[in-house]
Protein backbone atom coordinates (compact mmCIF):
# COMPACT_ATOMS: atom_id res chain seq x y z
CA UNK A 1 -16.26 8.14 -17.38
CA UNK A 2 -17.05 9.35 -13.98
CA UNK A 3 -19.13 6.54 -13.00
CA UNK A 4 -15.75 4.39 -13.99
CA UNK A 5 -13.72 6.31 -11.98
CA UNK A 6 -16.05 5.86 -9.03
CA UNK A 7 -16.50 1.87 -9.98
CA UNK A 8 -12.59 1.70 -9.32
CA UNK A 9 -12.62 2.94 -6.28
CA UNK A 10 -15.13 1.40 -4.49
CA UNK A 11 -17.36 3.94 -3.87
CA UNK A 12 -20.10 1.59 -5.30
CA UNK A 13 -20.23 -1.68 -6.58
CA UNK A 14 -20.92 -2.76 -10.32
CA UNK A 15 -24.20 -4.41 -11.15
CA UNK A 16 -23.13 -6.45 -13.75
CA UNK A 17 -19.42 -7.28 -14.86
CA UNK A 18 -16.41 -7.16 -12.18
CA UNK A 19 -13.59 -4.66 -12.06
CA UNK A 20 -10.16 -6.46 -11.85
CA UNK A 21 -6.51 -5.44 -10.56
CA UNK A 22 -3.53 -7.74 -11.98
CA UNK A 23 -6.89 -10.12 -12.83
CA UNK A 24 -8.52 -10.30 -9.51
CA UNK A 25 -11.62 -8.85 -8.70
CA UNK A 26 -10.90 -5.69 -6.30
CA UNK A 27 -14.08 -6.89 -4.19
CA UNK A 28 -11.10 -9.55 -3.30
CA UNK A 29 -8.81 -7.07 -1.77
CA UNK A 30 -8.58 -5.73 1.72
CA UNK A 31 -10.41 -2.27 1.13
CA UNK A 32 -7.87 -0.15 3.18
CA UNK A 33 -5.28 -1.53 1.28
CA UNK A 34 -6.56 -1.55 -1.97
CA UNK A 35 -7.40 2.76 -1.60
CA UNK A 36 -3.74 2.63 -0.19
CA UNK A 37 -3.11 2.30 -3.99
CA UNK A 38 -4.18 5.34 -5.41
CA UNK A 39 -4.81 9.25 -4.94
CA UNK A 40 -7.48 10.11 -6.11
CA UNK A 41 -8.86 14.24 -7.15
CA UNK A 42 -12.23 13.63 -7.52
CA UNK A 43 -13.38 17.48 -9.22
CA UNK A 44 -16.10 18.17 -6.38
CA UNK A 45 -12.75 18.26 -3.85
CA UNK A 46 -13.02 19.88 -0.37
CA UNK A 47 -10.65 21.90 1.24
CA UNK A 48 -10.91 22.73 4.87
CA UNK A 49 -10.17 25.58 7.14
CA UNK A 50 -7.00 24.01 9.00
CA UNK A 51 -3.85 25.04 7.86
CA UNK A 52 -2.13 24.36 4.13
CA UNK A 53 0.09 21.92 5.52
CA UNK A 54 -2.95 19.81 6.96
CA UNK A 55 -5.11 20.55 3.95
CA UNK A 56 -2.32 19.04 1.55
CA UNK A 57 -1.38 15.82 3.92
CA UNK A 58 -5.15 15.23 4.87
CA UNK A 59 -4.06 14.20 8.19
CA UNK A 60 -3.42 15.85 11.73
CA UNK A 61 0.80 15.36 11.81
CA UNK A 62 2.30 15.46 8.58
CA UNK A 63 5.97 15.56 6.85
CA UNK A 64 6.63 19.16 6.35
CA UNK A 65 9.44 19.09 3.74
CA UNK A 66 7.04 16.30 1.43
CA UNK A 67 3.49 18.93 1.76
CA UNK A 68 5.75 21.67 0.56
CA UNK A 69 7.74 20.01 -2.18
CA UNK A 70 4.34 18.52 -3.37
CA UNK A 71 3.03 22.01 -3.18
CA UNK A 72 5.83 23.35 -5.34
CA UNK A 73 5.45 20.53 -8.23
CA UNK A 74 2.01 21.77 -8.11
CA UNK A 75 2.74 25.30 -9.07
CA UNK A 76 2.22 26.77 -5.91
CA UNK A 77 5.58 27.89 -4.89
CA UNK A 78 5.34 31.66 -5.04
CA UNK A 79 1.91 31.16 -3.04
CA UNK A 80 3.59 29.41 0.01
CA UNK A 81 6.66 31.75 0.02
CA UNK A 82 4.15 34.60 0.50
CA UNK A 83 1.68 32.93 3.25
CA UNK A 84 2.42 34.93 6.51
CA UNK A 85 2.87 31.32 8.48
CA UNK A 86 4.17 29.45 5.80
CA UNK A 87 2.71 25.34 5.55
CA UNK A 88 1.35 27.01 8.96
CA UNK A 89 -1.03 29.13 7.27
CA UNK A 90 -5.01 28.66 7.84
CA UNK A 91 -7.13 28.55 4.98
CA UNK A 92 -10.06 30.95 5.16
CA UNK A 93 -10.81 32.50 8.34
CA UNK A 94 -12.94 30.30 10.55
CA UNK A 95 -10.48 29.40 12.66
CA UNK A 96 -7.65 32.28 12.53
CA UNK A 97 -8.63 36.06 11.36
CA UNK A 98 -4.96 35.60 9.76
CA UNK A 99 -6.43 33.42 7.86
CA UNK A 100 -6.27 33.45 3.69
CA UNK A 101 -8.55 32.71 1.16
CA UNK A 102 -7.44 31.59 -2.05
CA UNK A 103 -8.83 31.59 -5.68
CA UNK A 104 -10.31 28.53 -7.35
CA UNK A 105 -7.33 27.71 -9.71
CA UNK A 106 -4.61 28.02 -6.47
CA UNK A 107 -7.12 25.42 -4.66
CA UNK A 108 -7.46 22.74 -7.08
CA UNK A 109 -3.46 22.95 -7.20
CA UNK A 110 -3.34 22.60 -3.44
CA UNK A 111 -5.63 19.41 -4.58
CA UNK A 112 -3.51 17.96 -7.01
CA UNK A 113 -0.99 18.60 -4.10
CA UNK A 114 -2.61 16.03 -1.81
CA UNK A 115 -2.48 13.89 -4.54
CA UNK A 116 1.45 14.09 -5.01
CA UNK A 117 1.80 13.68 -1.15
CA UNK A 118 0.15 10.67 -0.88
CA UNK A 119 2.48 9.06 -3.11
CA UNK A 120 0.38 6.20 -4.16
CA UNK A 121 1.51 4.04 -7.15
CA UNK A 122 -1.97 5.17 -9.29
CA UNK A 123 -3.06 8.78 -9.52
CA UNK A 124 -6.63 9.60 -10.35
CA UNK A 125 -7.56 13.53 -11.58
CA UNK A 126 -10.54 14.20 -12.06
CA UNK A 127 -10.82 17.03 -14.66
CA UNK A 128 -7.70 18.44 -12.44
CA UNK A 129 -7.44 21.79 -14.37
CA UNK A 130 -11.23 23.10 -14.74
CA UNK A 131 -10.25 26.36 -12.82
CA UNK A 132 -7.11 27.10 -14.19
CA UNK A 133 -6.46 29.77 -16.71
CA UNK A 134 -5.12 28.20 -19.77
CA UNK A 135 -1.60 29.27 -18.81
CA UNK A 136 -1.34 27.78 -15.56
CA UNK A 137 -2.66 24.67 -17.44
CA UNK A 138 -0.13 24.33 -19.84
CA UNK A 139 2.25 24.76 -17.25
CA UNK A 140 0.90 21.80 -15.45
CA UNK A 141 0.75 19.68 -18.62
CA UNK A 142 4.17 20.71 -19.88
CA UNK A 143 5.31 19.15 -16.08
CA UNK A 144 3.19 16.23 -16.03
CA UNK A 145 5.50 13.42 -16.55
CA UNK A 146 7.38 15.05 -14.17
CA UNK A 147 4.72 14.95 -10.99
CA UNK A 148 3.74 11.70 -12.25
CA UNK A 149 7.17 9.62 -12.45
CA UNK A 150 6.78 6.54 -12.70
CA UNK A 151 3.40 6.05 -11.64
CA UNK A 152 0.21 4.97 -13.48
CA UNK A 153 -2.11 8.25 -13.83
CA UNK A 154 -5.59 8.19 -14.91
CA UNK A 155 -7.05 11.40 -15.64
CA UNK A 156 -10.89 12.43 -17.11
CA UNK A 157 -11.05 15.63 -19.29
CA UNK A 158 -13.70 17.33 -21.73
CA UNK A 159 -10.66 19.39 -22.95
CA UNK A 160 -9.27 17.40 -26.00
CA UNK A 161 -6.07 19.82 -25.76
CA UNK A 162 -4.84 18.68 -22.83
CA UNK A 163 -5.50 14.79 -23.97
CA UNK A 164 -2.70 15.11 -26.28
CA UNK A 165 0.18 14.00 -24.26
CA UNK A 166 -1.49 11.19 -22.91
CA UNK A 167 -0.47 7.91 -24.16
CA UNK A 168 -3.81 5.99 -23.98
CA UNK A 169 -7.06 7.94 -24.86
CA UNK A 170 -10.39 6.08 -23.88
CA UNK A 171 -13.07 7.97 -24.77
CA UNK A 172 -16.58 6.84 -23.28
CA UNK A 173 -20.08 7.81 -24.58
CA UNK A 174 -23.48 7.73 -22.77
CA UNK A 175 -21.78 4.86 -21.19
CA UNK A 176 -19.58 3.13 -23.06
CA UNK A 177 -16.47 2.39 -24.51
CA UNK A 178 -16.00 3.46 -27.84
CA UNK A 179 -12.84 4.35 -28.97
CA UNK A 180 -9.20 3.79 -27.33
CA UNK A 181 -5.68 4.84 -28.79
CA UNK A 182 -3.49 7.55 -29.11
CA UNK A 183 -3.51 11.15 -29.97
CA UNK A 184 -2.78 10.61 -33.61
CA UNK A 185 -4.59 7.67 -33.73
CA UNK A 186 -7.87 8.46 -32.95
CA UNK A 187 -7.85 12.07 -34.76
CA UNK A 188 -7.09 9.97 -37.92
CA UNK A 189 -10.53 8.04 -37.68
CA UNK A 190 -11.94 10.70 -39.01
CA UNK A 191 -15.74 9.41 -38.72
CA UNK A 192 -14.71 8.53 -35.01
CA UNK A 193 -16.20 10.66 -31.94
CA UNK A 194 -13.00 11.87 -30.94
CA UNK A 195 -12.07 13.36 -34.26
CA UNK A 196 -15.57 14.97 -34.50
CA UNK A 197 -14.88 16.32 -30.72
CA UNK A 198 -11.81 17.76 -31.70
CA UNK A 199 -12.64 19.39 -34.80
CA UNK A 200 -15.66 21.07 -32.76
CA UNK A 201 -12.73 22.52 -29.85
CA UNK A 202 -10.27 23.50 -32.27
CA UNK A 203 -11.20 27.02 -33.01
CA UNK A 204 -10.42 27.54 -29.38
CA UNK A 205 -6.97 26.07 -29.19
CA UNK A 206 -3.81 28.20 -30.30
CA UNK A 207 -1.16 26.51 -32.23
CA UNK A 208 -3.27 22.80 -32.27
C-alpha cells in the first residue's frame, strides 16, 4: 500500500502499468500542479523547530485564523490555548529556550493539521493515528467526515477498527490487490484476508 501511495504522488515512477487521474496518465500533468491536488501525511512526517504556526502552514507567511482553525479540527485546541506565544510558539528549543516540546500523539495532530491547511481537494494519511492513544483516535474518527468535507481522502491503516467507517476498503497483500468493498462486505467473505485480519484484532477492540 505504501509503495501505491508513493506511485501517486510522484515520488517515483511505475515500471510497468501507468497511474491515471480522470483517465490520463499523471506523467501528463504539470507536476506542481498535479501535488497542488493533494495533502499528503506520509507517517515518517517532520516537524521543525520554527514556530506552530509555520510548522502547520509549511511556509514562511501564513493565514493565522486557517493554521489555528485547522489546528482545532485536529484536536489540538486546548494545546494552542496553553502555548505561552500562541500560533507564535517555537517547537523544541533550538531556536527559542521558550521553546516547547510536544509528545508524539500532539505532533502527528499538528501533521494532520498541515494537511487540513492545505486544503487540497485529495487528502492522503498515512497511518495518521499510530501515536495516538485509542481515545484520542476515536475522537478523530468519530470527526472524520467532518475534517474531510467534501474531499476525496485516502488513508493506509493496519488497524482494521478504524477501517470501519470508510466507505471503500482496498486491502493489498505482498503487493497486490486483493480484495475491495465495504466494511460489511468484506468481513462477510469469511475465507477472505480481511475477515481473517479482523478476527485476529478483535480481542483487542471494545464493543467491535
Amino acid at each position: 500500500m505504501a509503495a501505491m501511495i508513493k506511485l501517486l504522488c510522484r515520488l517515483y515512477e511505475p515500471t510497468e502499468g501507468v497511474v491515471t487521474l480522470n483517465g490520463i496518465d499523471i506523467r501528463e500533468y504539470d507536476y506542481s500542479a498535479y501535488m497542488g491536488v493533494f495533502s499528503v501525511v506520509f507517517q515518517d512526517f517532520k516537524l521543525y523547530s520554527f514556530s506552530l504556526g509555520h510548522n502547520v502552514a509549511a511556509s514562511e507567511s501564513y493565514d493565522a485564523a486557517l493554521a489555528e482553525e485547522s489546528l482545532i479540527m485536529a484536536g489540538l485546541s486546548e494545546k494552542v490555548r496553553n502555548m505561552p506565544e500562541g500560533l507564535h510558539t517555537y517547537l523544541h528549543k533550538d531556536f527559542s529556550d521558550d521553546g516547547v516540546e510536544i509528545s508524539g500523539g500532539e505532533a502527528q495532530k499538528v501533521a494532520l493539521a498541515r494537511a487540513l491547511y492545505k486544503n487540497a481537494p485529495f487528502v492522503i494519511l498515512d497511518e495518521p493515528t499510530a501515536a495516538l492513544d485509542p481515545i484520542a483516535e476515536f475522537e478523530i474518527y468519530s470527526r472524520f467526515n467532518e475534517l474531510i468535507g467534501g474531499k476525496t481522502a485516502i488513508f493506509v491503516s493496519h488497524r482494521l477498527s478504524s477501517c470501519r467507517f470508510c466507505h471503500d476498503i482496498a486491502v493489498f497483500h505482498e503487493g497486490r490487490l486483493i480484495q475491495r468493498g465495504s466494511h460489511d462486505k468484506l468481513l462477510a467473505e469469511r475465507d477472505g484476508k480481511y475477515a481473517e485480519l479482523w478476527n485476529a484484532q478483535a480481542q483487542y477492540y471494545v464493543g467491535a
